[in-house]
PDB file of N, CA and C in Angstrom:
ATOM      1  N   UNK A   1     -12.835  -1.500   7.087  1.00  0.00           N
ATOM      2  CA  UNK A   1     -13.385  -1.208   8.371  1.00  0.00           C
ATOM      3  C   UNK A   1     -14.027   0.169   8.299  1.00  0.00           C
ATOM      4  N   UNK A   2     -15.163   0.244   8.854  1.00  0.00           N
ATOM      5  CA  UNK A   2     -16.077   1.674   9.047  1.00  0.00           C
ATOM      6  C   UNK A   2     -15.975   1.864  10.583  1.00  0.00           C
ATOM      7  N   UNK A   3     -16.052   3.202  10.519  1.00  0.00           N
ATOM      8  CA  UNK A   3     -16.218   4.050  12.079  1.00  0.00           C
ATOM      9  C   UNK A   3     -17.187   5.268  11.773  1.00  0.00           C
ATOM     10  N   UNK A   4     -18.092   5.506  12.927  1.00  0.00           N
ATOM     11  CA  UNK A   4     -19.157   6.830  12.869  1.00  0.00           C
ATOM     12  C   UNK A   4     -18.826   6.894  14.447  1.00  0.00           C
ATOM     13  N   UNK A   5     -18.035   7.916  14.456  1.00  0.00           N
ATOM     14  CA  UNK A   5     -18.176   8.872  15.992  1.00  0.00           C
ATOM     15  C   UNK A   5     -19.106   9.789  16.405  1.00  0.00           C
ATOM     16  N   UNK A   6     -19.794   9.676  17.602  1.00  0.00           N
ATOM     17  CA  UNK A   6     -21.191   9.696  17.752  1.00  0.00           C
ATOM     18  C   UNK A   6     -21.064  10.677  18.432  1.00  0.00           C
ATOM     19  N   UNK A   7     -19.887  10.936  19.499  1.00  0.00           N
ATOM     20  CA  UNK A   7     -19.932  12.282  20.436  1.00  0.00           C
ATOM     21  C   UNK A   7     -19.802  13.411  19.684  1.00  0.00           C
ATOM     22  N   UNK A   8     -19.955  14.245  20.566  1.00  0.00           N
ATOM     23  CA  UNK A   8     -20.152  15.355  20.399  1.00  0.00           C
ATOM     24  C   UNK A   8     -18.504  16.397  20.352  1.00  0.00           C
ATOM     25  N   UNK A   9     -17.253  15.305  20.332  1.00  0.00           N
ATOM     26  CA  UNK A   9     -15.736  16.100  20.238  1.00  0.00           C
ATOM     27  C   UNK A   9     -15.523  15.350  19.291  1.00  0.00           C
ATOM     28  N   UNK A  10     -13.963  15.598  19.229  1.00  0.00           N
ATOM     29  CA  UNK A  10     -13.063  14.960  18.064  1.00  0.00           C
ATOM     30  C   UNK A  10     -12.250  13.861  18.851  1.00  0.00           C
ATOM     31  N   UNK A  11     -12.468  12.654  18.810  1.00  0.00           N
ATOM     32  CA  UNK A  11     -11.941  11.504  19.288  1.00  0.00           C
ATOM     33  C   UNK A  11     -10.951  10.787  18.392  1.00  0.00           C
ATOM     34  N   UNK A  12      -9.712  10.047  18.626  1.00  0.00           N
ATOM     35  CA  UNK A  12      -8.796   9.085  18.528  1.00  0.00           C
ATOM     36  C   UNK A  12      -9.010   7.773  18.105  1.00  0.00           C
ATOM     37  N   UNK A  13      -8.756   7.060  17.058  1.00  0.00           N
ATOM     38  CA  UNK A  13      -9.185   5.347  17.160  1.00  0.00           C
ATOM     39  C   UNK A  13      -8.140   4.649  16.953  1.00  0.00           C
ATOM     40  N   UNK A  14      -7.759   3.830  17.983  1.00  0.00           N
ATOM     41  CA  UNK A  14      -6.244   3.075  17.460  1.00  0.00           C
ATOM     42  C   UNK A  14      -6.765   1.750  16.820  1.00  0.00           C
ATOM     43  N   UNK A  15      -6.157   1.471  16.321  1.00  0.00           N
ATOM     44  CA  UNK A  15      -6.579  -0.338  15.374  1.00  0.00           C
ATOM     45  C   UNK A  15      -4.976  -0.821  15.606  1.00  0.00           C
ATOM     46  N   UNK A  16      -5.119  -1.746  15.709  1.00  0.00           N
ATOM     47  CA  UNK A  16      -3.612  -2.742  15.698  1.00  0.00           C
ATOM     48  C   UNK A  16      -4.094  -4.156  14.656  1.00  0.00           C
ATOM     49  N   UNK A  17      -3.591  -3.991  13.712  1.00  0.00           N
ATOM     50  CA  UNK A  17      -3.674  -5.100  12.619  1.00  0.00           C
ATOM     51  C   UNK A  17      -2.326  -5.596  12.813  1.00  0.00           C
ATOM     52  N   UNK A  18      -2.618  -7.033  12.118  1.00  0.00           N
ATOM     53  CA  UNK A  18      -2.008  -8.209  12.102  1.00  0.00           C
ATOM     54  C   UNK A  18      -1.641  -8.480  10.727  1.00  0.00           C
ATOM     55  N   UNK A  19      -0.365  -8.353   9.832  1.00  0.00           N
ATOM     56  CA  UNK A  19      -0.189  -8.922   8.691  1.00  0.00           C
ATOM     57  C   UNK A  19       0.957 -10.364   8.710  1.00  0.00           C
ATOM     58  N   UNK A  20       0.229 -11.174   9.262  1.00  0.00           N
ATOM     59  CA  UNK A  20       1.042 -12.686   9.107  1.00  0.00           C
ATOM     60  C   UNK A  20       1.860 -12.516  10.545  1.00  0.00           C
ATOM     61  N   UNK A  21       2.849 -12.289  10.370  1.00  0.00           N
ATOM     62  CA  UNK A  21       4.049 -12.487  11.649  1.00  0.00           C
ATOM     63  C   UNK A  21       4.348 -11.339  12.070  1.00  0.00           C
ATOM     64  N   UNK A  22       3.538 -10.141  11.945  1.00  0.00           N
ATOM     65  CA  UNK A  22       4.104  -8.578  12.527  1.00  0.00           C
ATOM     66  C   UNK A  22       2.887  -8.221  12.856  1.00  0.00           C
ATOM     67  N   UNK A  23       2.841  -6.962  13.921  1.00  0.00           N
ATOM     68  CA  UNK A  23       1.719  -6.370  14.147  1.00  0.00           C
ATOM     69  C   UNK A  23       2.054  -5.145  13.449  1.00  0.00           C
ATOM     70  N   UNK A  24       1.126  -3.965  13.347  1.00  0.00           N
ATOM     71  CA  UNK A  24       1.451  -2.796  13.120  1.00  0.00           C
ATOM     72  C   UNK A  24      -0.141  -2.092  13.696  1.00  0.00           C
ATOM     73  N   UNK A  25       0.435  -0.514  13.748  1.00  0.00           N
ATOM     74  CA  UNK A  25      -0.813   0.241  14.164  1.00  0.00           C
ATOM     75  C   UNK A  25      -1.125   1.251  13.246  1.00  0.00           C
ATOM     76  N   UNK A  26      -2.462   1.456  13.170  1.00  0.00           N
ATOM     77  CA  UNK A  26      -3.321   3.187  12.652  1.00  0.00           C
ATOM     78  C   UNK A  26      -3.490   3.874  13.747  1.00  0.00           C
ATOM     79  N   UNK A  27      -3.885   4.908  13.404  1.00  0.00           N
ATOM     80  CA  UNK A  27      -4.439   6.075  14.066  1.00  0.00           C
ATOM     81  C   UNK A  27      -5.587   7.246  12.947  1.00  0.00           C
ATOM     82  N   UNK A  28      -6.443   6.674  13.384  1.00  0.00           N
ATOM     83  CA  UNK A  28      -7.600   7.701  12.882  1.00  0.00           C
ATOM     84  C   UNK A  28      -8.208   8.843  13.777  1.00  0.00           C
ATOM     85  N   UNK A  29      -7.908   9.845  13.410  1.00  0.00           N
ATOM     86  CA  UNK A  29      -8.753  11.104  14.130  1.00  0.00           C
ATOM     87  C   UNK A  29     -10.524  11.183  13.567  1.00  0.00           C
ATOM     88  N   UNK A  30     -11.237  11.040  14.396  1.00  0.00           N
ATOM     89  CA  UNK A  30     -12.333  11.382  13.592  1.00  0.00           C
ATOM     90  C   UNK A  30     -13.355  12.599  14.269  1.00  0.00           C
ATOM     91  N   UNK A  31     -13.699  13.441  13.417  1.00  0.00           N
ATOM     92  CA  UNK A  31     -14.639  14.356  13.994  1.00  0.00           C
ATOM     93  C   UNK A  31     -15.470  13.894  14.842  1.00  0.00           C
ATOM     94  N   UNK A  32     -16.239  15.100  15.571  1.00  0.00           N
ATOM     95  CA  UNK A  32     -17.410  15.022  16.033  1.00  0.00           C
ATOM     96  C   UNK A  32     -18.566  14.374  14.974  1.00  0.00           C
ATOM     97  N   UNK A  33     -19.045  13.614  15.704  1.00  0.00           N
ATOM     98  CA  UNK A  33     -20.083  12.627  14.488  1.00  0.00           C
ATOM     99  C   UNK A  33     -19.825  12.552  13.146  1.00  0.00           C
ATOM    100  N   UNK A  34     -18.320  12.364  13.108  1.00  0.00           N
ATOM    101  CA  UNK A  34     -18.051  12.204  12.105  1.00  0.00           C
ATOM    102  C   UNK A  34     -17.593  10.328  11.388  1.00  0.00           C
ATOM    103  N   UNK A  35     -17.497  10.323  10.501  1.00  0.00           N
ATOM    104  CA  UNK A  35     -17.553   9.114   9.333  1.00  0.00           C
ATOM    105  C   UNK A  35     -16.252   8.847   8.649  1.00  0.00           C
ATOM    106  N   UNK A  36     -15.875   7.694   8.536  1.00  0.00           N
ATOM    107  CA  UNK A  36     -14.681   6.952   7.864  1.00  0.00           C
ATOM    108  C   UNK A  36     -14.514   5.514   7.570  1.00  0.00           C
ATOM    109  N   UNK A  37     -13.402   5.506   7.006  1.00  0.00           N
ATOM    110  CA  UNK A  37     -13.479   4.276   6.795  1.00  0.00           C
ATOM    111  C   UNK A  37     -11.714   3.928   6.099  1.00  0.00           C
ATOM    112  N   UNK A  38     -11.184   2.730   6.157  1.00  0.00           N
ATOM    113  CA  UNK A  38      -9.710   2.200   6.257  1.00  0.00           C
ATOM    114  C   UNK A  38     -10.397   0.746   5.627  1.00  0.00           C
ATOM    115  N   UNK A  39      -9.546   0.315   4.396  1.00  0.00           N
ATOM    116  CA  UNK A  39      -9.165  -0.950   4.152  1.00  0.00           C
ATOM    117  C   UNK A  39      -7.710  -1.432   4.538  1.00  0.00           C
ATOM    118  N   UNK A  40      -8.319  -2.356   5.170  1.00  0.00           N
ATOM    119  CA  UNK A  40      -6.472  -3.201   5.478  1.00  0.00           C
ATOM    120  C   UNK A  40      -6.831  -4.481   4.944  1.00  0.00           C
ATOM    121  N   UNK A  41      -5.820  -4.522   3.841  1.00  0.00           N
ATOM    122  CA  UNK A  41      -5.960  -5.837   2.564  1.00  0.00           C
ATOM    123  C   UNK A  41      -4.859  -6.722   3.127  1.00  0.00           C
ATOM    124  N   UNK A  42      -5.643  -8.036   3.330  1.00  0.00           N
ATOM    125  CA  UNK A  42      -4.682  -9.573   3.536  1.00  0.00           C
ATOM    126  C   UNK A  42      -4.032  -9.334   5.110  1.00  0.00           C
ATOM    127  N   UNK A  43      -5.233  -8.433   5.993  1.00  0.00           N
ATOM    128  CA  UNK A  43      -5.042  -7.667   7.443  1.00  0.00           C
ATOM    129  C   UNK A  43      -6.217  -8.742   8.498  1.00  0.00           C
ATOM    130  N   UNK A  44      -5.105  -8.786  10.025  1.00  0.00           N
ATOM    131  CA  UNK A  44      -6.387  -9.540  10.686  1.00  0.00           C
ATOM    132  C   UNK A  44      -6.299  -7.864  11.466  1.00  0.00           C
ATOM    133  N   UNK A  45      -8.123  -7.629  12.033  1.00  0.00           N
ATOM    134  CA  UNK A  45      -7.578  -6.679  13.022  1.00  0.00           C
ATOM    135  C   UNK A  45      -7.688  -7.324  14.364  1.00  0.00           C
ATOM    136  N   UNK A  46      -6.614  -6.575  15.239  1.00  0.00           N
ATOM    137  CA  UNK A  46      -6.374  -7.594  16.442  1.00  0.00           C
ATOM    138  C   UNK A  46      -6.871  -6.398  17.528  1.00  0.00           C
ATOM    139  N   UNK A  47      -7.421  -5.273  17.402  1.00  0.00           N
ATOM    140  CA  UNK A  47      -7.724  -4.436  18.441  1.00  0.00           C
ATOM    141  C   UNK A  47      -8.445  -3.133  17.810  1.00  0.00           C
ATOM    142  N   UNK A  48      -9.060  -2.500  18.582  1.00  0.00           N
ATOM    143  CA  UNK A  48      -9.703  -1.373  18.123  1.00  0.00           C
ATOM    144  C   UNK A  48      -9.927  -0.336  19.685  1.00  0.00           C
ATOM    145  N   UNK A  49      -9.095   0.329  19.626  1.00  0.00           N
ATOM    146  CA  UNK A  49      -9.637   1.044  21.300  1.00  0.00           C
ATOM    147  C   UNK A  49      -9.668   2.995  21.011  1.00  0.00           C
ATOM    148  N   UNK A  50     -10.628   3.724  21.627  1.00  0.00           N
ATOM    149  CA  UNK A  50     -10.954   4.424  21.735  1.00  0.00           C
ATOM    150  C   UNK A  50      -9.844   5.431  22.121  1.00  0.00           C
ATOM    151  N   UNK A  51      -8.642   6.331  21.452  1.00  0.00           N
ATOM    152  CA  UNK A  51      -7.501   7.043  22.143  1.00  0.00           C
ATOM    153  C   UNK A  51      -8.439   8.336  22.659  1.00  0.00           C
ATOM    154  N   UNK A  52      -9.562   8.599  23.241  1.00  0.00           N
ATOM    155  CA  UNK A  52      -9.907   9.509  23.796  1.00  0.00           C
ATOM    156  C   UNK A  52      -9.917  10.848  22.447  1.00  0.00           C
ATOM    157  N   UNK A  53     -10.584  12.168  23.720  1.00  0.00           N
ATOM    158  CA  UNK A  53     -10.107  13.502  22.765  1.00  0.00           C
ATOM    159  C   UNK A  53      -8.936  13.765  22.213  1.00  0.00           C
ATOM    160  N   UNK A  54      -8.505  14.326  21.352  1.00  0.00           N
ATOM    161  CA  UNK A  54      -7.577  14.935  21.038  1.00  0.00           C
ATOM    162  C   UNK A  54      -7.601  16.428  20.241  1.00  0.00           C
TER     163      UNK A  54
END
């Protein structure tokens, strides 16, 4: 999965993946227009929401 944060702060990204019969969560901080990226291997993702500034 790729992310490019476009504002102009440092924003939060939660992901909630799915491995078979459990959920689990990330947390990515990403800069101001800043760039990343997360492999989740043999992963469904089941959400992606915006945790605001931090």
């Amino acid at each position: 999965m790729y992310w490019h944060n476009r504002c102009k702060t440092r924003h939060e990204l939660k992901i909630k993946y799915s491995l078979g019969w459990t959920t689990k969560n990330y947390l990515a901080k990403v800069k101001a227009n800043g760039k990343g990226h997360k492999r989740f291997q043999t992963a469904s993702i089941v959400s992606i929401k915006d945790g605001g500034r931090y």
